[in-house]
C-alpha atoms as a PDB file:
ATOM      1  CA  UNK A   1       0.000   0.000   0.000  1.00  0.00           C
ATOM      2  CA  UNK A   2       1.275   2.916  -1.107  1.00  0.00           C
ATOM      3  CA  UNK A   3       1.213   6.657   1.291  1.00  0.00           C
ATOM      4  CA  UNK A   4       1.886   7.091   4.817  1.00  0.00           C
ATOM      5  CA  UNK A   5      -0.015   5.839   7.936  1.00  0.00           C
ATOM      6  CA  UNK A   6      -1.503   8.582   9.951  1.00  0.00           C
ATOM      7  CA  UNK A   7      -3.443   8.660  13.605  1.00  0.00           C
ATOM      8  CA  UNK A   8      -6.404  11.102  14.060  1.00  0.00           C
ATOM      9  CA  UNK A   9      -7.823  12.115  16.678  1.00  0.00           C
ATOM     10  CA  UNK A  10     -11.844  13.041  16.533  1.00  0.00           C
ATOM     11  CA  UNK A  11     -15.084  13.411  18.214  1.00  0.00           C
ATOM     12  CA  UNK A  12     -18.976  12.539  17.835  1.00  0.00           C
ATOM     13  CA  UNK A  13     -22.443  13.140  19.431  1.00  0.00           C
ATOM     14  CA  UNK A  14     -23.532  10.011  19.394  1.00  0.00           C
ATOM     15  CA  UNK A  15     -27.191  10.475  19.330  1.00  0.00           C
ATOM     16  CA  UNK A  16     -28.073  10.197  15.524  1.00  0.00           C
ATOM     17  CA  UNK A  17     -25.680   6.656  14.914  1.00  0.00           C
ATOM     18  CA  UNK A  18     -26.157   3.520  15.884  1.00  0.00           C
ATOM     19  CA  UNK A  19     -23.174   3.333  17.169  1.00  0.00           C
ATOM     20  CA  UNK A  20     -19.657   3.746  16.362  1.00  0.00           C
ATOM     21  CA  UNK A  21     -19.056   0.620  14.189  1.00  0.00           C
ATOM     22  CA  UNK A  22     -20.166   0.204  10.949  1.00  0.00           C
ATOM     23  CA  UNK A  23     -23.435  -2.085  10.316  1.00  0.00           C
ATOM     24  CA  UNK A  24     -25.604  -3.212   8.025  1.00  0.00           C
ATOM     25  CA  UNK A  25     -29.234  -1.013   7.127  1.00  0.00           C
ATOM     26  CA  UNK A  26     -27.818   1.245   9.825  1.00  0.00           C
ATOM     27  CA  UNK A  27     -25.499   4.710   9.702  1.00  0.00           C
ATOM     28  CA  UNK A  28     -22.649   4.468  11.816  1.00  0.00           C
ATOM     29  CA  UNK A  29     -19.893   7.088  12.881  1.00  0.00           C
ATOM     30  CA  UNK A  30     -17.069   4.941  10.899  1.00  0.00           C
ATOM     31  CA  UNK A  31     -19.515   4.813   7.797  1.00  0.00           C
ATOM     32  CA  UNK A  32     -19.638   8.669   7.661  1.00  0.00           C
ATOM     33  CA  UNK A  33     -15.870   9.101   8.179  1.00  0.00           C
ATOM     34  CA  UNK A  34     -14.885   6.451   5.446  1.00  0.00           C
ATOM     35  CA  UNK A  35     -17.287   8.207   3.106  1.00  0.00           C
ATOM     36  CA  UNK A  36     -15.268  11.459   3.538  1.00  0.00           C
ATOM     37  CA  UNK A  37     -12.477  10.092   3.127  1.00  0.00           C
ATOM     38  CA  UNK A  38     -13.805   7.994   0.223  1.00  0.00           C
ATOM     39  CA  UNK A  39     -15.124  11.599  -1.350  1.00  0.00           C
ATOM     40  CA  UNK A  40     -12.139  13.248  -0.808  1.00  0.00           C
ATOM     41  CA  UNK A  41      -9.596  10.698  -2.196  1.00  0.00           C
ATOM     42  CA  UNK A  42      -7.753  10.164   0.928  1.00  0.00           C
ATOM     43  CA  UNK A  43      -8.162   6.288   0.596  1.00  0.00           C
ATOM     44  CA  UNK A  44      -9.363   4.149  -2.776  1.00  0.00           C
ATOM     45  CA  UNK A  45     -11.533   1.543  -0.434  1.00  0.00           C
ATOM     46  CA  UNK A  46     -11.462   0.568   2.624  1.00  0.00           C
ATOM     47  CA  UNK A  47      -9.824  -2.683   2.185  1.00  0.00           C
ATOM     48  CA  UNK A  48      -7.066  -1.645   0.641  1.00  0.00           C
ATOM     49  CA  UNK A  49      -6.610   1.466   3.344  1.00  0.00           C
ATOM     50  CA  UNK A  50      -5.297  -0.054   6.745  1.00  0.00           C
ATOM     51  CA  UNK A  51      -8.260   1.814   8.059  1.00  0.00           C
ATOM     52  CA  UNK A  52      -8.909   0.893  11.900  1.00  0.00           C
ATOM     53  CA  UNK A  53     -11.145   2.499  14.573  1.00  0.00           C
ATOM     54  CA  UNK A  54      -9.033   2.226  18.150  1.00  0.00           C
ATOM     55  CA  UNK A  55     -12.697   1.858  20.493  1.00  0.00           C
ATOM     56  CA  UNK A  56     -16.267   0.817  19.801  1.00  0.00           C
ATOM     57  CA  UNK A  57     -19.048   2.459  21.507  1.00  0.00           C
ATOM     58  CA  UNK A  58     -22.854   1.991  21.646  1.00  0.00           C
ATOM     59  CA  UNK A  59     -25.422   3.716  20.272  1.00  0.00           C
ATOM     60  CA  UNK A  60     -25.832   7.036  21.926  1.00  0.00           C
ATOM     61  CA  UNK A  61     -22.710   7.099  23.348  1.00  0.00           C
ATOM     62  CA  UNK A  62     -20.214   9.883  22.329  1.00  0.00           C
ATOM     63  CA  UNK A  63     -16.554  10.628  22.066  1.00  0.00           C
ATOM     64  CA  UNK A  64     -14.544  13.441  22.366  1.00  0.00           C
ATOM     65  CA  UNK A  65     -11.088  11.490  21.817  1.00  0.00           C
ATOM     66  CA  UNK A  66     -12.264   9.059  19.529  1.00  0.00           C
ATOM     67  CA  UNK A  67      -8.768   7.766  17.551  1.00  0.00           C
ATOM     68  CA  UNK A  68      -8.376   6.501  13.829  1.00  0.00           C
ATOM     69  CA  UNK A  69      -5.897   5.802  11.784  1.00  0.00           C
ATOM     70  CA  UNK A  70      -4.940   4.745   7.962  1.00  0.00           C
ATOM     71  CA  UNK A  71      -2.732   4.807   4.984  1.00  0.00           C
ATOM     72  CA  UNK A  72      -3.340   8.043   3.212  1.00  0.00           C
ATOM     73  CA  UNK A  73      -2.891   8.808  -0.330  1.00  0.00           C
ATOM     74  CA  UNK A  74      -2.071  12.695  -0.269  1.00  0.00           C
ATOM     75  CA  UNK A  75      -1.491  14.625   2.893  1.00  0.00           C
ATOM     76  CA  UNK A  76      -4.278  15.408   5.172  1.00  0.00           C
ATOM     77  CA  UNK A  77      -5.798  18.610   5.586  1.00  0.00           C
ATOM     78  CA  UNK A  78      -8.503  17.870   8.771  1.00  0.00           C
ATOM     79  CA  UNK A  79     -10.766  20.916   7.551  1.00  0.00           C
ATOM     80  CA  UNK A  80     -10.762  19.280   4.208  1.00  0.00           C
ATOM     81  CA  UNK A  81     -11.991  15.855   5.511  1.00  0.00           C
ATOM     82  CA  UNK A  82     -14.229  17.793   8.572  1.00  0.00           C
ATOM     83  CA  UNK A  83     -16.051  19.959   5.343  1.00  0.00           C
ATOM     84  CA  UNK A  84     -18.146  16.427   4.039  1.00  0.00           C
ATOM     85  CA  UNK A  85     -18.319  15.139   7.808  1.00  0.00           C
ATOM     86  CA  UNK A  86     -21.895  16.027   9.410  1.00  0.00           C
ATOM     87  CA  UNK A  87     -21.678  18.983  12.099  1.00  0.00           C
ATOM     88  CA  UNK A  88     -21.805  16.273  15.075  1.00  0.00           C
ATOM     89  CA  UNK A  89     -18.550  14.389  14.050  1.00  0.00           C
ATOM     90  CA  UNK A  90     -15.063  15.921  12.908  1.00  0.00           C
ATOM     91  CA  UNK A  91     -11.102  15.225  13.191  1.00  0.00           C
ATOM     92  CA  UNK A  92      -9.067  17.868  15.461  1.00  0.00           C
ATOM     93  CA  UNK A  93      -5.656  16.275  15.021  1.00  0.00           C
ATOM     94  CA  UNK A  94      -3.372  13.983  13.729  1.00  0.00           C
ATOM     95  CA  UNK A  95      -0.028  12.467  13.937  1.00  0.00           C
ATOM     96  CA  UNK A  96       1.796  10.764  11.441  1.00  0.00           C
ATOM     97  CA  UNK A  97       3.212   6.752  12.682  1.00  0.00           C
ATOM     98  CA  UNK A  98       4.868   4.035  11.435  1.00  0.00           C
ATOM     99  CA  UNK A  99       2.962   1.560   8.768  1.00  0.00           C
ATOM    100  CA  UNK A 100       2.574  -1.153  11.069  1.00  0.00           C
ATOM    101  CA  UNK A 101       1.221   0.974  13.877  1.00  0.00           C
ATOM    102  CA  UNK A 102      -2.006   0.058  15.682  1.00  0.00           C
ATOM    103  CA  UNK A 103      -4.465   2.670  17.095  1.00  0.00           C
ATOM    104  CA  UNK A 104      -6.400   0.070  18.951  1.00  0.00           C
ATOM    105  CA  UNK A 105      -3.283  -2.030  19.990  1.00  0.00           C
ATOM    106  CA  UNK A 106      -0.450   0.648  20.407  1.00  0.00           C
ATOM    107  CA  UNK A 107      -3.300   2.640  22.782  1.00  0.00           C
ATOM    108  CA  UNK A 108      -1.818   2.977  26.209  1.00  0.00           C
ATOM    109  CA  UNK A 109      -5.295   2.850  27.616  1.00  0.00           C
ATOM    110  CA  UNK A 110      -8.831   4.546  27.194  1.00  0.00           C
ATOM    111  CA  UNK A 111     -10.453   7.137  29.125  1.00  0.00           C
ATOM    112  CA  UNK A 112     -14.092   7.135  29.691  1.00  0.00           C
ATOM    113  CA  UNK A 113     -16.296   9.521  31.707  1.00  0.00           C
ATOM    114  CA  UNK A 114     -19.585   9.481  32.532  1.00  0.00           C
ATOM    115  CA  UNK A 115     -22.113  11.956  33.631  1.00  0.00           C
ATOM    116  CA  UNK A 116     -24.959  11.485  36.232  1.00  0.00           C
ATOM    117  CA  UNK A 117     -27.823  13.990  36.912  1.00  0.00           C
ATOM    118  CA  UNK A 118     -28.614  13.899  41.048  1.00  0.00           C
ATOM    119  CA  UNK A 119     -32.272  15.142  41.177  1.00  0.00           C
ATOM    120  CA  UNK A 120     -34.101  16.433  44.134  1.00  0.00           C
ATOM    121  CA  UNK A 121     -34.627  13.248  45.707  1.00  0.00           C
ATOM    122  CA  UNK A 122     -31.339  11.879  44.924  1.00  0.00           C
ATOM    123  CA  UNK A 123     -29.912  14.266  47.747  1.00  0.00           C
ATOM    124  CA  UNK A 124     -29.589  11.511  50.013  1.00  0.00           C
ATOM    125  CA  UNK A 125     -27.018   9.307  48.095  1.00  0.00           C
ATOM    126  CA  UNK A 126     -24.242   7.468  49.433  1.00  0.00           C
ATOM    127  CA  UNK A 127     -21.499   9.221  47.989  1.00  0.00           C
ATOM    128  CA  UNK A 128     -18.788   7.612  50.727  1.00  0.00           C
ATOM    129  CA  UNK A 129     -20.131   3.755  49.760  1.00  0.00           C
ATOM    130  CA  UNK A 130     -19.854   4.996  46.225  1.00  0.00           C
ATOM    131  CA  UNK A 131     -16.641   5.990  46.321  1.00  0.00           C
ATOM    132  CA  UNK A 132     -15.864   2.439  48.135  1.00  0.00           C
ATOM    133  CA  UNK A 133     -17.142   0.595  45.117  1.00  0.00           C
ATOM    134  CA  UNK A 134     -15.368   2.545  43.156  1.00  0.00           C
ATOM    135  CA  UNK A 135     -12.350   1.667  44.687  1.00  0.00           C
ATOM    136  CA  UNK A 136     -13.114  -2.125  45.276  1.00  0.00           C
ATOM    137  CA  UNK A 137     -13.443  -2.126  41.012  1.00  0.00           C
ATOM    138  CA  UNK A 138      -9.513  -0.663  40.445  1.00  0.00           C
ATOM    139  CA  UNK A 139      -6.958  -3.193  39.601  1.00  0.00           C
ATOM    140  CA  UNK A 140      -7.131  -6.873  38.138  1.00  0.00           C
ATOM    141  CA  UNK A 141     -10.545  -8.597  38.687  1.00  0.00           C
ATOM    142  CA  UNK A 142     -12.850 -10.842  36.497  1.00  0.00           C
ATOM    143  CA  UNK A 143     -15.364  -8.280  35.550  1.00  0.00           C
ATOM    144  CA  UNK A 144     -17.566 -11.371  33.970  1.00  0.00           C
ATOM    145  CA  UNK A 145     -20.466 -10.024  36.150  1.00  0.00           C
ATOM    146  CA  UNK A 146     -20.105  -6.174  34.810  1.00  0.00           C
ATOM    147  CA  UNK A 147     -20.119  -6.751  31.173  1.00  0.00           C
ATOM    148  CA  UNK A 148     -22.618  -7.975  28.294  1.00  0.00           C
ATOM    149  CA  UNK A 149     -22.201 -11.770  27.859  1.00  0.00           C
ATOM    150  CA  UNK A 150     -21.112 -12.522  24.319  1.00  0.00           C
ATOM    151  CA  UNK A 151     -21.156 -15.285  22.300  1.00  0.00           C
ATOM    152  CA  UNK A 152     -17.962 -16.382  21.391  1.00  0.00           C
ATOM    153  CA  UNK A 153     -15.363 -16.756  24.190  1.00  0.00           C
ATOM    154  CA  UNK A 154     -13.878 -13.701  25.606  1.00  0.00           C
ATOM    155  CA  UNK A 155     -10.585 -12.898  28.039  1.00  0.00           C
ATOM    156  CA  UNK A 156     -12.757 -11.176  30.852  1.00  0.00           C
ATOM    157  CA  UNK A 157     -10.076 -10.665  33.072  1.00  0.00           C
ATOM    158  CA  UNK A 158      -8.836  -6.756  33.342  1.00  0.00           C
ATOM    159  CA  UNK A 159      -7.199  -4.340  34.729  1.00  0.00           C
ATOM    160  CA  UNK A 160      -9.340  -1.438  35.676  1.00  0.00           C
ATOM    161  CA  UNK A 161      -6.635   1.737  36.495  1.00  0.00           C
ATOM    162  CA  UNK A 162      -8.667   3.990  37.466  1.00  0.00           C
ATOM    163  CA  UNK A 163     -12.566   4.053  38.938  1.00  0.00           C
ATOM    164  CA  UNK A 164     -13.616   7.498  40.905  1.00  0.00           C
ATOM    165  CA  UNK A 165     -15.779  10.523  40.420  1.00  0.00           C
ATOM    166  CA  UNK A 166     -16.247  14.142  41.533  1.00  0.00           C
ATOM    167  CA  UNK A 167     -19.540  15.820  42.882  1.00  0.00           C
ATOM    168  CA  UNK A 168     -20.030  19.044  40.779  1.00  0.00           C
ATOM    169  CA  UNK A 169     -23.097  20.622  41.700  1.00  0.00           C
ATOM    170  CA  UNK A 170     -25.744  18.885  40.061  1.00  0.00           C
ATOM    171  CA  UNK A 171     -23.653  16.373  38.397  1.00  0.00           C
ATOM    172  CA  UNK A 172     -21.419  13.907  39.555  1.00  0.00           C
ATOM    173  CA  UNK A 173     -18.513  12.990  36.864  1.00  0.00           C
ATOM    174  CA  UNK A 174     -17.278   9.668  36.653  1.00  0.00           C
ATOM    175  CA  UNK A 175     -13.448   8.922  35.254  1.00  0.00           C
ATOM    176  CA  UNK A 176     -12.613   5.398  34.224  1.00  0.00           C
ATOM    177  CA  UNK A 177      -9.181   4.222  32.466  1.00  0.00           C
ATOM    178  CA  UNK A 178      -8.507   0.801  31.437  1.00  0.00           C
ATOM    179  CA  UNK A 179      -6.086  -0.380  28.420  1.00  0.00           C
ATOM    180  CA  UNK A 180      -9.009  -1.997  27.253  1.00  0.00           C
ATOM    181  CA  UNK A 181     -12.743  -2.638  28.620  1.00  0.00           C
ATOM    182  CA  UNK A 182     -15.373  -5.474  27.924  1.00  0.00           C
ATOM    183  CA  UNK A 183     -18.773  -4.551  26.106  1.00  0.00           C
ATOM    184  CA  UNK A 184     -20.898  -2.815  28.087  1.00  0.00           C
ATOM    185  CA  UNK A 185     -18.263  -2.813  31.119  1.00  0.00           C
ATOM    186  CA  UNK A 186     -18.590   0.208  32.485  1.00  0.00           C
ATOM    187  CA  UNK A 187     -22.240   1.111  31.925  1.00  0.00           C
ATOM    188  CA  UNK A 188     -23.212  -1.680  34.083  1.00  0.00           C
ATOM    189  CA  UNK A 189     -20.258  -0.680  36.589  1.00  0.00           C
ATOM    190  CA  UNK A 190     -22.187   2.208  36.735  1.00  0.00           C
ATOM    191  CA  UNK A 191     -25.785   0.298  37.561  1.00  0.00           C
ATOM    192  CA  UNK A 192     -24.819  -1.059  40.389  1.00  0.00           C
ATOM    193  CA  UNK A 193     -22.738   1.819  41.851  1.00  0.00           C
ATOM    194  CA  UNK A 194     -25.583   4.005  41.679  1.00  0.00           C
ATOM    195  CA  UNK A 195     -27.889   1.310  43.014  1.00  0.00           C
ATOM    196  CA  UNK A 196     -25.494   0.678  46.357  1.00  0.00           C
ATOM    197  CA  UNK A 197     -25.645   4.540  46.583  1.00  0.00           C
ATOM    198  CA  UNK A 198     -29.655   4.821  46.644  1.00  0.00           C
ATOM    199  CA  UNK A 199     -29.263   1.674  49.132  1.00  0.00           C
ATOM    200  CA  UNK A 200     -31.031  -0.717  46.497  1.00  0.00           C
ATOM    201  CA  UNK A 201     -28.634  -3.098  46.734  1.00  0.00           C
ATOM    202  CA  UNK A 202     -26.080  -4.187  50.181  1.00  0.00           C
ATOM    203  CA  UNK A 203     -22.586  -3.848  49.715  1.00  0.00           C
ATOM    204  CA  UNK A 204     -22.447  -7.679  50.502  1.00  0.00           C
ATOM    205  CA  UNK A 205     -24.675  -8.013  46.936  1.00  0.00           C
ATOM    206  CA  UNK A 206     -21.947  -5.488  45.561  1.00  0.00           C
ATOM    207  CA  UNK A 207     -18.886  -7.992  46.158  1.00  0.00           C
ATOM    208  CA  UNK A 208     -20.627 -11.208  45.205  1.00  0.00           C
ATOM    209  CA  UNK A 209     -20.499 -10.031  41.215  1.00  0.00           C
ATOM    210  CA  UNK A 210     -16.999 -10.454  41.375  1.00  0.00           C
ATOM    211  CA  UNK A 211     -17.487 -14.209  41.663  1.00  0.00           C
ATOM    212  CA  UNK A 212     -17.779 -15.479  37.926  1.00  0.00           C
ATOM    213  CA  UNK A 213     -19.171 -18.679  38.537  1.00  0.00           C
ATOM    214  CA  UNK A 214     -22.499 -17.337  39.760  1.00  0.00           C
ATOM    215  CA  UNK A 215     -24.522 -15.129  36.985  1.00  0.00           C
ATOM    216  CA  UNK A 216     -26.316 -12.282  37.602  1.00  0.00           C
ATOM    217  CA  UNK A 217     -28.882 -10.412  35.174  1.00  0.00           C
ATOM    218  CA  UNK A 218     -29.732  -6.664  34.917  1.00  0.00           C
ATOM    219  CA  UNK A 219     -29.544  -3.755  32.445  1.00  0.00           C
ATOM    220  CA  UNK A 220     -26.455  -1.050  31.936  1.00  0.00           C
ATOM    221  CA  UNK A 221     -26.919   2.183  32.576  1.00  0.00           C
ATOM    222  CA  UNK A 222     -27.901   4.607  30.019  1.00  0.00           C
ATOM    223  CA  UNK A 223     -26.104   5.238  27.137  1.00  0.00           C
ATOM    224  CA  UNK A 224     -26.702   9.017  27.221  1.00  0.00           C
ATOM    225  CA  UNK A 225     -23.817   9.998  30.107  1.00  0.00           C
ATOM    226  CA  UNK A 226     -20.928   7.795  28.394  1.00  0.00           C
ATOM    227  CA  UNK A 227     -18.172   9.563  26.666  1.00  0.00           C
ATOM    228  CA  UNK A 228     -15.490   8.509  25.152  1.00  0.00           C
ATOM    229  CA  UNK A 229     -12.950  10.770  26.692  1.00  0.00           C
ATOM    230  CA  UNK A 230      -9.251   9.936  24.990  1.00  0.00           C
ATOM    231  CA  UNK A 231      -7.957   7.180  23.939  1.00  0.00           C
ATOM    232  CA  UNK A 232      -3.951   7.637  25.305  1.00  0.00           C
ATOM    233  CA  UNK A 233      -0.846   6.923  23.391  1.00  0.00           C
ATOM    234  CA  UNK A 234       2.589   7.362  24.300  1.00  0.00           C
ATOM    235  CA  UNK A 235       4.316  10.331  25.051  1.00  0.00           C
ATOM    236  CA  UNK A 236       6.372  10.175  22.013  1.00  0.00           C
ATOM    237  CA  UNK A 237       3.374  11.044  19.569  1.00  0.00           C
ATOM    238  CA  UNK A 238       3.202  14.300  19.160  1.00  0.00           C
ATOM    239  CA  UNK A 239      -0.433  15.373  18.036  1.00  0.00           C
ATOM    240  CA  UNK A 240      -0.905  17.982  15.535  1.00  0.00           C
ATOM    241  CA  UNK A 241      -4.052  20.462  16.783  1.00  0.00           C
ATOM    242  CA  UNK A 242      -5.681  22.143  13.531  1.00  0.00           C
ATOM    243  CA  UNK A 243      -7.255  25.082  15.068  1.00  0.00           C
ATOM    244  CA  UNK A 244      -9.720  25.625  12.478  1.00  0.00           C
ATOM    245  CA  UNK A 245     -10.923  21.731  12.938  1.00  0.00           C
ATOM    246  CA  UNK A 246     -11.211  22.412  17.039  1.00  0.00           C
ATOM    247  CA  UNK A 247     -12.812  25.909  16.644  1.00  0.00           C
ATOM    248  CA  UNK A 248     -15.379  24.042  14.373  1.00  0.00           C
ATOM    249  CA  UNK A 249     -15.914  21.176  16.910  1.00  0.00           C
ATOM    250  CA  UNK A 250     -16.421  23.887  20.150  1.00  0.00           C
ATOM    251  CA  UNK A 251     -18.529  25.741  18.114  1.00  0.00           C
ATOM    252  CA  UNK A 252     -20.939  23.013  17.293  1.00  0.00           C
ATOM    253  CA  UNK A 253     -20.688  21.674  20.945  1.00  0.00           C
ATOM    254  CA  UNK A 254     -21.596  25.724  22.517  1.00  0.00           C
ATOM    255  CA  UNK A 255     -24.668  25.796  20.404  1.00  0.00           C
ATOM    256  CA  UNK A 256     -25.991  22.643  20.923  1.00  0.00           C
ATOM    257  CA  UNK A 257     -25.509  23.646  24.733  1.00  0.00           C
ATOM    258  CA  UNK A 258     -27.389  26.595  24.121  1.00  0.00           C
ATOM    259  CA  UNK A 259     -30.475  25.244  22.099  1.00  0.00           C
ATOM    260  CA  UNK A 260     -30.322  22.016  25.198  1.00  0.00           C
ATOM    261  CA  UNK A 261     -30.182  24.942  27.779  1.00  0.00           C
ATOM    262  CA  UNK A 262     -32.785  26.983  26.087  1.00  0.00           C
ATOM    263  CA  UNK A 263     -35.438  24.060  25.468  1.00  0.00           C
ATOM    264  CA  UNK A 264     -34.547  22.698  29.256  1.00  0.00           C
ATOM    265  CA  UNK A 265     -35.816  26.470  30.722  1.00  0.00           C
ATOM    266  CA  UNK A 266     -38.720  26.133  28.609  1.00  0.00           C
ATOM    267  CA  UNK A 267     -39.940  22.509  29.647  1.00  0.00           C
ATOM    268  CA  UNK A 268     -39.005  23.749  33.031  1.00  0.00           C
ATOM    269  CA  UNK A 269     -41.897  26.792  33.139  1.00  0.00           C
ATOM    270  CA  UNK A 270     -44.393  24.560  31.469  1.00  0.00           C
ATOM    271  CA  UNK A 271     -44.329  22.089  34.300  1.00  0.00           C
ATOM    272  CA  UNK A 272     -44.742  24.681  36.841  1.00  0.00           C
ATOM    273  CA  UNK A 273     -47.965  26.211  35.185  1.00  0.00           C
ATOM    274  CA  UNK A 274     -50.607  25.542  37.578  1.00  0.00           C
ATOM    275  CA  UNK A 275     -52.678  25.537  33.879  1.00  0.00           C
ATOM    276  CA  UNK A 276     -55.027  28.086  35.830  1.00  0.00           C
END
């Protein structure tokens, strides 16, 4: 294959995609990025391209350190690529790496957050217990119990580097980093952490998923508060910021805040009208 390989960094609202990998009948984040890049004449096909997406998410789940990489025919120019991209995906950098390198198996590890809404009569959470939990789930455990069950055989044994989360205001933000996590890993993390919290569950039940030999059913969290924060390489790439490409992607992501902010005020007086 002729051209050099080169890493990209970009991000997505995941909303409008079902998902991040490309599908069948459905559009997918990777199908819109291969068609720009098909457009633009970056790559012939995507066989021939080295093309390879370093994480998977769900649908509804967004990134905002998504990482790609392939063999590229001409120089890229991210503005270029970003200008046949919809608004709610676009590259912001990009590094150029050897022809055998990986972006999902050169990663260092990935960085999710996630973001949790505490209502009104969430004010009596246990944030201490949660905390606890979140500490119990760092390091190497069998996290059979705390991910979708697949198929075909799969290593569930990881190492989970990092599990906490910080109460701001309304919100509390979760951070997790792992080199690599299991479908649907930390959404369901994140089920039963907020269910020992609300003191649904005991922290005795909390402990007993860490035994794979006993099976336990129950649904993920939602989709809606996972991001894909970074995926983390080593200190010797060097990432290449267009400013033009992050200027377009913060000025997408401040109106959408504003039209979310705007419609939340106005659902917000409607409930309180007494209708008198």
């Amino acid at each position: 294959m002729n051209g050099n390989r080169y890493l990209f960094k970009f991000f997505y609202i995941g909303e409008n995609y079902y998902g991040s990998q490309r599908q069948l009948n459905h559009i997918s984040v990777e199908e819109c990025i291969i068609k720009a890049l098909l457009e633009k004449k970056y790559i012939k096909n995507v066989g021939n391209s080295g093309f390879e997406v370093a994480s998977r998410t769900d649908r509804h789940v967004s990134a905002r350190g998504a990482a790609f990489s392939f063999i590229a025919k001409k120089l890229p120019i991210l503005m270029e690529i970003n200008s046949v991209l919809p608004k709610d995906i676009g590259v912001w950098a990009h590094v150029k790496v050897p022809q055998d390198f990986s972006s999902r198996f050169n990663a260092e590890y990935r960085h999710y957050k996630y973001i949790v809404q505490i209502d009104s009569h969430d004010s009596n959470m246990d944030l201490d217990i949660m905390r606890k939990a979140c500490k119990e789930l760092e390091g190497r455990h069998d996290f059979t119990n705390f991910s979708k069950k697949e198929k075909d055989e799969v290593i569930t044994l990881r190492d989970l580097i990092t599990a906490r989360f910080e109460n701001q205001k309304n919100f509390l933000i979760f951070d997790f980093k792992s080199r690599a996590f299991l479908r649907q890993q930390i959404r369901r993390m994140m089920t039963k952490i907020l269910e020992l919290g609300k003191n649904q569950i005991s922290y005795d039940d909390f402990l007993r998923l860490f035994d794979p030999s006993k099976e336990y059913s129950y649904k993920p969290a939602e989709p809606n508060g996972l991001i894909l924060w970074d995926v983390k390489y080593g200190h010797k790439l060097r990432f290449e910021m267009d400013k033009k490409s992050v200027e377009r992607m913060k000025t997408y992501l401040l109106q959408r805040y504003r039209d979310l902010y705007l419609k939340s005020r106005l659902f917000h007086i409607m409930e309180q009208d007494d209708l008198s």
